[in-house]
PDB file of N, CA and C in Angstrom:
ATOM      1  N   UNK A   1     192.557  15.279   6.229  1.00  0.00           N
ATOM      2  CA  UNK A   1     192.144  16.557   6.779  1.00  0.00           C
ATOM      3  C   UNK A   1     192.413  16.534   8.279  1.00  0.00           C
ATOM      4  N   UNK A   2     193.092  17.653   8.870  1.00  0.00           N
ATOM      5  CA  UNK A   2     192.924  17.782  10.207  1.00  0.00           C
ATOM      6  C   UNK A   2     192.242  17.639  11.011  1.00  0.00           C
ATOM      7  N   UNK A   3     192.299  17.093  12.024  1.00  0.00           N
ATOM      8  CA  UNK A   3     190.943  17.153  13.407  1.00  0.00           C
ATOM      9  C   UNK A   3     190.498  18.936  13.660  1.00  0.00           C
ATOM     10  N   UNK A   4     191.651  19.729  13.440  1.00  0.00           N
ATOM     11  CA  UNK A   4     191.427  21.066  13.533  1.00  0.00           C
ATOM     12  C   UNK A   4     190.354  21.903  12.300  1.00  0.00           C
ATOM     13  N   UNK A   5     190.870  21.462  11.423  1.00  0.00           N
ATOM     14  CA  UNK A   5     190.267  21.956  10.205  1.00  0.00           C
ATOM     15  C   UNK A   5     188.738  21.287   9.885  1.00  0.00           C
ATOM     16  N   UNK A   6     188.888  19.857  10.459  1.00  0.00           N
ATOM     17  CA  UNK A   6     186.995  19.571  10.321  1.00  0.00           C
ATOM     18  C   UNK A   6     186.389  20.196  11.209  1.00  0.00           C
ATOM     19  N   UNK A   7     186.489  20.363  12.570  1.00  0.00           N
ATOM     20  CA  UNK A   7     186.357  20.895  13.749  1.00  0.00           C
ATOM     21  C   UNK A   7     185.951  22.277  13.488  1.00  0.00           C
ATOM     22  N   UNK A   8     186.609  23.181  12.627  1.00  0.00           N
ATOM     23  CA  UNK A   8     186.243  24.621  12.380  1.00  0.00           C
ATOM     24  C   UNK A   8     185.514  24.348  11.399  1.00  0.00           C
ATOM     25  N   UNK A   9     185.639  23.450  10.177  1.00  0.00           N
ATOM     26  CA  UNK A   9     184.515  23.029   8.999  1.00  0.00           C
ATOM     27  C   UNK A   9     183.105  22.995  10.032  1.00  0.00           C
ATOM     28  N   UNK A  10     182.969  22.052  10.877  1.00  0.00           N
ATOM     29  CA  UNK A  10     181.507  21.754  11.317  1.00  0.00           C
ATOM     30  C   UNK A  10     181.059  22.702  11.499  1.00  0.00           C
ATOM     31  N   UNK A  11     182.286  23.621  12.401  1.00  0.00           N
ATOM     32  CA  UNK A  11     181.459  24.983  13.162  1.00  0.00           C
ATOM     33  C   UNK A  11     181.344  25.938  11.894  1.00  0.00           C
ATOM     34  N   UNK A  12     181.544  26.413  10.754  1.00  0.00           N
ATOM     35  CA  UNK A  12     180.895  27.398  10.118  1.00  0.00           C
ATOM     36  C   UNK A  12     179.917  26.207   9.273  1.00  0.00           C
ATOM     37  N   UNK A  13     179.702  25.160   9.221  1.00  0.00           N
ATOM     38  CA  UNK A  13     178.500  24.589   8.723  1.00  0.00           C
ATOM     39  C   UNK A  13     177.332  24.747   9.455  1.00  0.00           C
ATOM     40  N   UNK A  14     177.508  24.475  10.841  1.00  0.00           N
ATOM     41  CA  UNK A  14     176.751  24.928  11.307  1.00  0.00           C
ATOM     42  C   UNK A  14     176.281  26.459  12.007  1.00  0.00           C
ATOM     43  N   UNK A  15     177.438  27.006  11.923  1.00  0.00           N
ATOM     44  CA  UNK A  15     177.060  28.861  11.666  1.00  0.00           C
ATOM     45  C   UNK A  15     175.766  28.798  10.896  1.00  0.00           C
ATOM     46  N   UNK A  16     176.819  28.212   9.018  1.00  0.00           N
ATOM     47  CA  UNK A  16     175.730  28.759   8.432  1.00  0.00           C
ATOM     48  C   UNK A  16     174.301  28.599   7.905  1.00  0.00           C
ATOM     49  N   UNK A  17     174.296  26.892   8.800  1.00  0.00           N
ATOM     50  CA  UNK A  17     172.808  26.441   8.701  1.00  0.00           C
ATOM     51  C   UNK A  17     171.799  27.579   9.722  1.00  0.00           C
ATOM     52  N   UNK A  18     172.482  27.847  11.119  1.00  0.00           N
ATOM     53  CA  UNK A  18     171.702  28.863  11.997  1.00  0.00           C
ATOM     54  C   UNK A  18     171.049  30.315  11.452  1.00  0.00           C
ATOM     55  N   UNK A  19     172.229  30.958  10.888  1.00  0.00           N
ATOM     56  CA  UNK A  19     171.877  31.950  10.474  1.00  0.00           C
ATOM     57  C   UNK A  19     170.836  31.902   8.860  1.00  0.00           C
ATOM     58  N   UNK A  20     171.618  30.767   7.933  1.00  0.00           N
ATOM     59  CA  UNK A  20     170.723  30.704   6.446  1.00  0.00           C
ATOM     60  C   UNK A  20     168.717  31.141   7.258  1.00  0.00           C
ATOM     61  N   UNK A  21     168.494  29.670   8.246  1.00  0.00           N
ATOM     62  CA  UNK A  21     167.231  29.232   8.880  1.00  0.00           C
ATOM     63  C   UNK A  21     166.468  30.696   9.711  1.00  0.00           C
ATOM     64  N   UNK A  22     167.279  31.585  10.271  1.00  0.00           N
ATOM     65  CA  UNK A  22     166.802  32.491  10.382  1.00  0.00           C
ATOM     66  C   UNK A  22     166.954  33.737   9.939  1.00  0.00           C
ATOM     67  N   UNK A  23     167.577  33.827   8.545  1.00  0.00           N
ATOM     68  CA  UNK A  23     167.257  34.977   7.395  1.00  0.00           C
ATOM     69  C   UNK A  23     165.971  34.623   6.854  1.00  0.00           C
ATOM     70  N   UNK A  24     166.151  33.199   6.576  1.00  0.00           N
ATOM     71  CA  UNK A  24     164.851  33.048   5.674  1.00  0.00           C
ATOM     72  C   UNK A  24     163.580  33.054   6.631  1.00  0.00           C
ATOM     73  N   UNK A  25     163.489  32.821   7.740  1.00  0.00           N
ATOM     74  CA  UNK A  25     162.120  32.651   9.125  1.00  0.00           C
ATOM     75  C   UNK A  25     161.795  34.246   8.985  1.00  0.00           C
ATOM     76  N   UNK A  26     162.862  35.018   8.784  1.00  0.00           N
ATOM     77  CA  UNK A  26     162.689  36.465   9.334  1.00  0.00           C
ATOM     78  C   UNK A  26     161.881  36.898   7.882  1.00  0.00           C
ATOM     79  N   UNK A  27     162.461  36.683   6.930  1.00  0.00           N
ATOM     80  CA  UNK A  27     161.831  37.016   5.186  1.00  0.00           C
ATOM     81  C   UNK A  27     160.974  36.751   5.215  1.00  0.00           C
ATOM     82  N   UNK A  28     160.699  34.665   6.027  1.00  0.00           N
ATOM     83  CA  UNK A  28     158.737  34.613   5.531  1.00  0.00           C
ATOM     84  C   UNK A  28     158.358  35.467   6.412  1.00  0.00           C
ATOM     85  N   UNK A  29     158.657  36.175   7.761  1.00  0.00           N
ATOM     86  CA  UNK A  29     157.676  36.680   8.828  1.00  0.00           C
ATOM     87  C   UNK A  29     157.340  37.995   8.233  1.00  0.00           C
ATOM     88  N   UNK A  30     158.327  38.587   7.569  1.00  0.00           N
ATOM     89  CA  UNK A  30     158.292  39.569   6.881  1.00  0.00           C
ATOM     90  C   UNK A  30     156.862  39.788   5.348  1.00  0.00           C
ATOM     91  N   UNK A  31     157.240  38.860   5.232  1.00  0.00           N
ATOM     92  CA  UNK A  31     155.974  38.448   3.958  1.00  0.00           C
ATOM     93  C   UNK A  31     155.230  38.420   4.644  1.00  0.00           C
ATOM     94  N   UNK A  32     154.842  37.890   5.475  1.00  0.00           N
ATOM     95  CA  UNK A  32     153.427  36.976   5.759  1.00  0.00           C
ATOM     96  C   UNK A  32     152.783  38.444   6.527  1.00  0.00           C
ATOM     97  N   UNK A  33     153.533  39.077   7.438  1.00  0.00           N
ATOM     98  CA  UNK A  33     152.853  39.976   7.929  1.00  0.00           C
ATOM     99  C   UNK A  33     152.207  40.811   7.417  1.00  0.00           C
ATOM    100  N   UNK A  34     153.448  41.504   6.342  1.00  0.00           N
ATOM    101  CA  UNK A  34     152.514  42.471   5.089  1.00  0.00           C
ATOM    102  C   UNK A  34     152.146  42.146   4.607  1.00  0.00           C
ATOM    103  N   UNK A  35     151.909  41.208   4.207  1.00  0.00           N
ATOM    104  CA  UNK A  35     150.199  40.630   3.653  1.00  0.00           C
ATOM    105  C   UNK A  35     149.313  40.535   4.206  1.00  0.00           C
ATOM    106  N   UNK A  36     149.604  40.366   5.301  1.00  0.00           N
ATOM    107  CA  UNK A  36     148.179  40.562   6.675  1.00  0.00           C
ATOM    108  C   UNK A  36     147.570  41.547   6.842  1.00  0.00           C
ATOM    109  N   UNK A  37     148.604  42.702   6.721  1.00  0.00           N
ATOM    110  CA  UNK A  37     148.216  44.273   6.531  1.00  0.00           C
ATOM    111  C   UNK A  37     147.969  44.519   5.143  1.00  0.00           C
ATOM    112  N   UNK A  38     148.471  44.632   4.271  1.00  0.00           N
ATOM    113  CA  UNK A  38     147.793  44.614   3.196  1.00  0.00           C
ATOM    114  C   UNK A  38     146.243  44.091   2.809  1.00  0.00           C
ATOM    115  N   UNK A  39     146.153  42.950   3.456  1.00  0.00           N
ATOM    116  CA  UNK A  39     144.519  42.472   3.201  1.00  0.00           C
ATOM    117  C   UNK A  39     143.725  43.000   4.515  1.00  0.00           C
ATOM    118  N   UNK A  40     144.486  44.044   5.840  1.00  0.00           N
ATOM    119  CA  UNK A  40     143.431  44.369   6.209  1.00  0.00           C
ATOM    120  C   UNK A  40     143.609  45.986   6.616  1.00  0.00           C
ATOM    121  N   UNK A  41     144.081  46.676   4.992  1.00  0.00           N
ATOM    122  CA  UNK A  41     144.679  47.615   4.866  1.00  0.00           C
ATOM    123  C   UNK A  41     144.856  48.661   6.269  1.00  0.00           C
ATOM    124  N   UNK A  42     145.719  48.375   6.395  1.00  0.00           N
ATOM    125  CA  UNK A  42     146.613  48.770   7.702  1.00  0.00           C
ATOM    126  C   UNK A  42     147.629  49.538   7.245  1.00  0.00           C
ATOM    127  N   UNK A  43     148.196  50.784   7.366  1.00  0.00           N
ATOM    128  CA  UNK A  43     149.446  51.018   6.407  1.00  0.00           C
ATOM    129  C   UNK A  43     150.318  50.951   7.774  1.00  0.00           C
ATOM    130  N   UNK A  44     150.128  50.450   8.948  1.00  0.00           N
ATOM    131  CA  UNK A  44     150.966  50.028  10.024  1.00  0.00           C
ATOM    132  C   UNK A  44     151.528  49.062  10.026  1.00  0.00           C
ATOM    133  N   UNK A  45     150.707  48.124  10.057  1.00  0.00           N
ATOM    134  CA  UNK A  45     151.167  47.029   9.755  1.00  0.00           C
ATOM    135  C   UNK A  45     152.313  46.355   8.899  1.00  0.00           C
ATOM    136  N   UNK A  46     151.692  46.959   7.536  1.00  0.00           N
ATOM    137  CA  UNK A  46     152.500  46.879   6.599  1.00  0.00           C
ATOM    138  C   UNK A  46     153.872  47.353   6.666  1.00  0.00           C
ATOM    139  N   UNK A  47     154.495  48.534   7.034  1.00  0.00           N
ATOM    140  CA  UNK A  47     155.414  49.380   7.474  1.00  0.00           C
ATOM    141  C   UNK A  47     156.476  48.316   8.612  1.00  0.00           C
ATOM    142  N   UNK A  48     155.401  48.111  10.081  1.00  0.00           N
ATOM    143  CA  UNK A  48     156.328  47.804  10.604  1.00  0.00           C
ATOM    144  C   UNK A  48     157.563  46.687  10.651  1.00  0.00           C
ATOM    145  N   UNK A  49     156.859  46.016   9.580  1.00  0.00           N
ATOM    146  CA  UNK A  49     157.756  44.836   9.848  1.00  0.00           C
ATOM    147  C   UNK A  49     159.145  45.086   9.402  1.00  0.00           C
ATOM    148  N   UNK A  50     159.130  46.163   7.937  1.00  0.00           N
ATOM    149  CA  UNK A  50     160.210  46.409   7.314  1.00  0.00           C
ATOM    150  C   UNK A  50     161.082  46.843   8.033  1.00  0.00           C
ATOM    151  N   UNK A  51     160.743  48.052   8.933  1.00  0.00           N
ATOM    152  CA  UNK A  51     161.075  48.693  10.063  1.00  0.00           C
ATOM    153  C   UNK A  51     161.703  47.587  11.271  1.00  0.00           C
ATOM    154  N   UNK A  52     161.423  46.652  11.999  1.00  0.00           N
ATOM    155  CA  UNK A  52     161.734  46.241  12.961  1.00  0.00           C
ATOM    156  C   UNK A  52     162.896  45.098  12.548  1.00  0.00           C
ATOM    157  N   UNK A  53     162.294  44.224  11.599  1.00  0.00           N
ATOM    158  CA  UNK A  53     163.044  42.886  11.000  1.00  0.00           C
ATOM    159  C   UNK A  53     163.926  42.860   9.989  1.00  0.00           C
ATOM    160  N   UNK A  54     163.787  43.811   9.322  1.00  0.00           N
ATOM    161  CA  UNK A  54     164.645  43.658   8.122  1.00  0.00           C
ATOM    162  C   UNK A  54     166.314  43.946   7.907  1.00  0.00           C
ATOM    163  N   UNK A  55     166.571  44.497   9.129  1.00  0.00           N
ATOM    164  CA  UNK A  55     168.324  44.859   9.434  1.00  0.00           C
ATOM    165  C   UNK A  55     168.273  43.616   9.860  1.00  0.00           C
ATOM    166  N   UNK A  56     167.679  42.401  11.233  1.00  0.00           N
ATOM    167  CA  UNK A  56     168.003  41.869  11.599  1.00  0.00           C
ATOM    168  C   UNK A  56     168.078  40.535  10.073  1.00  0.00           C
ATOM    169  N   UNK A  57     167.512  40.283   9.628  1.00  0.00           N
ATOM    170  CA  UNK A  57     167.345  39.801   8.265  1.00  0.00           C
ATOM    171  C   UNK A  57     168.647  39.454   7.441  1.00  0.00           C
ATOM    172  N   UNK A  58     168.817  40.784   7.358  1.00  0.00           N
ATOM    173  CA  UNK A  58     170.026  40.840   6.555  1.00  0.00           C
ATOM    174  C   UNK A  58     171.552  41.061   7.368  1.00  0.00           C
ATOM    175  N   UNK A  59     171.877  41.157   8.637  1.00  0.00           N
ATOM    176  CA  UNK A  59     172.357  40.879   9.382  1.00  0.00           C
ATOM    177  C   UNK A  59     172.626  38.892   9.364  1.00  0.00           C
ATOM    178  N   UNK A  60     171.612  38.622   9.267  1.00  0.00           N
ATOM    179  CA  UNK A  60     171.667  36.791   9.467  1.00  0.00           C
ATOM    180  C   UNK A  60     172.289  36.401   7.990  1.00  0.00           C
ATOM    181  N   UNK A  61     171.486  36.984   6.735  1.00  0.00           N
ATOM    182  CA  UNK A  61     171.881  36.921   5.790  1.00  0.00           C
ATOM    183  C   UNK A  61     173.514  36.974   5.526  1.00  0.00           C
ATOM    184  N   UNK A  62     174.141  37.825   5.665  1.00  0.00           N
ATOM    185  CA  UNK A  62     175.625  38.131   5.711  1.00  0.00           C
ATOM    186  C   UNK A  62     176.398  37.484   6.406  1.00  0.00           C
ATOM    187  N   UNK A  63     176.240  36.827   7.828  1.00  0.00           N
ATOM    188  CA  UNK A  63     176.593  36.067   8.361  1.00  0.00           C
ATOM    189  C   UNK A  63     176.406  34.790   7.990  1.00  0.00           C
ATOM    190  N   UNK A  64     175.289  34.600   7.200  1.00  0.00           N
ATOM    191  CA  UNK A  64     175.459  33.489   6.449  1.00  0.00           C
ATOM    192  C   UNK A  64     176.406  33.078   5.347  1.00  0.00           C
ATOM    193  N   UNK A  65     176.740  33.937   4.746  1.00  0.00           N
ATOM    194  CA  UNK A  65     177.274  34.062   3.170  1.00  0.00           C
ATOM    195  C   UNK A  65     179.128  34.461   3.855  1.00  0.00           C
ATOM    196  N   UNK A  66     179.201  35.207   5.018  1.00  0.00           N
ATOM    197  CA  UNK A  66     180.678  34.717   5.436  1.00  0.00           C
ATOM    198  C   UNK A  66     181.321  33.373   5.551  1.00  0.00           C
ATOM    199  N   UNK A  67     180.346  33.198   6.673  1.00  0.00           N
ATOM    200  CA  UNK A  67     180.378  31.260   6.511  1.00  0.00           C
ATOM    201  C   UNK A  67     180.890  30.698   5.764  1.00  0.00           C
ATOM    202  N   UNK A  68     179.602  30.372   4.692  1.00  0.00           N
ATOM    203  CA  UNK A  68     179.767  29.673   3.921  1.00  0.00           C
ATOM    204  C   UNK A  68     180.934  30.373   2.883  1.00  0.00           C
ATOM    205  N   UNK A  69     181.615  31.636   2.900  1.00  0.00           N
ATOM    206  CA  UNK A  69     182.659  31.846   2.011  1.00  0.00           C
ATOM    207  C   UNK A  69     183.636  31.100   2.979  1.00  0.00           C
ATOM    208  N   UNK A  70     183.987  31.574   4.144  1.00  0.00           N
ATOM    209  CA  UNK A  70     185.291  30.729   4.434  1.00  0.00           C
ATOM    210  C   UNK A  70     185.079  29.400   4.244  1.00  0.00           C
ATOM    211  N   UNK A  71     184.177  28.688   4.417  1.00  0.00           N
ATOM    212  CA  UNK A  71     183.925  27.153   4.429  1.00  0.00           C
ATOM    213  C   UNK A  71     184.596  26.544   2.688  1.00  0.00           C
ATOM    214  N   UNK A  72     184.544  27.584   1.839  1.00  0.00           N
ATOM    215  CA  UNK A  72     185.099  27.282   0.522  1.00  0.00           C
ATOM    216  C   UNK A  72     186.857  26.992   0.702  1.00  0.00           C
ATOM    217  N   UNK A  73     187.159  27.767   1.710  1.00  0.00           N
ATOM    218  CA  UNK A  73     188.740  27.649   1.721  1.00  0.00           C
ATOM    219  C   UNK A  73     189.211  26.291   2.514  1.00  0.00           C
ATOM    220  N   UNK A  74     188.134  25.444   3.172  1.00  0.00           N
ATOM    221  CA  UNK A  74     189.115  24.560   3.907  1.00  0.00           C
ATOM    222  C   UNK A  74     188.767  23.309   3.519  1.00  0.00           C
ATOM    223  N   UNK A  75     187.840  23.400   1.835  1.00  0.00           N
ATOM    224  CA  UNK A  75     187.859  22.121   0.837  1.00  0.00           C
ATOM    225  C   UNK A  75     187.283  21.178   1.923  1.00  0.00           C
ATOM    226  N   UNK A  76     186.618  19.928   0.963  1.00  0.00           N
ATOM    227  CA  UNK A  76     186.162  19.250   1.298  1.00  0.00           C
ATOM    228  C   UNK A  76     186.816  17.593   1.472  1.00  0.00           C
ATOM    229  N   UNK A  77     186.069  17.065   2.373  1.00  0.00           N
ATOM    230  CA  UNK A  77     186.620  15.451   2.582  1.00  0.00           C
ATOM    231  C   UNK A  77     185.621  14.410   1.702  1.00  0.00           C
ATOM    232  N   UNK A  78     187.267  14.214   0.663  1.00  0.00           N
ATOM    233  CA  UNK A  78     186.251  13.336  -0.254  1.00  0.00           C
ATOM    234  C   UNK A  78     186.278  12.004   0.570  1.00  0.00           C
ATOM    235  N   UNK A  79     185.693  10.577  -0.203  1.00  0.00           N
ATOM    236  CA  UNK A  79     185.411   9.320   0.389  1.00  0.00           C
ATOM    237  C   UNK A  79     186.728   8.892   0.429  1.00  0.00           C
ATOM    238  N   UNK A  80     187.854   9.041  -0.361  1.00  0.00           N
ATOM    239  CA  UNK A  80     188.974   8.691   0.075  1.00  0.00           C
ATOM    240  C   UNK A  80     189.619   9.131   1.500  1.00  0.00           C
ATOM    241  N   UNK A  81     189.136  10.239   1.742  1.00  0.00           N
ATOM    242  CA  UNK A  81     189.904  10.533   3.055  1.00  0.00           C
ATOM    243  C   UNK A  81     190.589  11.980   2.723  1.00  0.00           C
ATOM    244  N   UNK A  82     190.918  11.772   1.087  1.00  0.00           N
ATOM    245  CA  UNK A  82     192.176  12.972   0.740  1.00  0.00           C
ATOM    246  C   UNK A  82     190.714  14.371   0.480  1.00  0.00           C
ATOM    247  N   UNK A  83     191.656  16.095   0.735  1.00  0.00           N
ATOM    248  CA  UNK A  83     190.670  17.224   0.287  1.00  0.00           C
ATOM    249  C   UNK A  83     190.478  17.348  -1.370  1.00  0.00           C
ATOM    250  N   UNK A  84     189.490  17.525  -1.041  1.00  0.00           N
ATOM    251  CA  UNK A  84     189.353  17.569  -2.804  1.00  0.00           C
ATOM    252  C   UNK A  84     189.574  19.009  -3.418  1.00  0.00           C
TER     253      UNK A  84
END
């Protein structure tokens, strides 16, 4: 495998560890809040989070799932050395 091609491998691995870690931070904050409002029936509460977080959410989400699609095209380094 290329020095070029691991080099862009690392970087959408680690794209898509950044973004996976904060789709899912944004989903639990998302949960956790409306449930907060929900148990202290707030219909504000509840509302806003959908409202403020949830584009950004799925924004991270998609950027995740690009990633990791191109990361399918530049195969992996088996223990031999050769792409599998």
């Amino acid at each position: 495998m290329s020095t070029a091609r691991r080099r862009t491998g690392s970087i959408l691995d680690t794209v898509f560890v950044l973004f996976l870690v904060a789709a899912l931070g944004l989903g639990t904050t998302i949960v956790a809040v409306q449930t907060i409002g929900l148990a202290s029936t707030d219909p504000r509460v509840v509302e806003w989070p959908d409202a403020m977080l949830n584009t950004p959410a799925v924004l991270c989400a998609a950027v995740a799932g690009i990633a990791a699609f191109l990361r399918t095209y530049l195969g992996d380094e088996s223990k031999d050395g050769e792409t599998a």
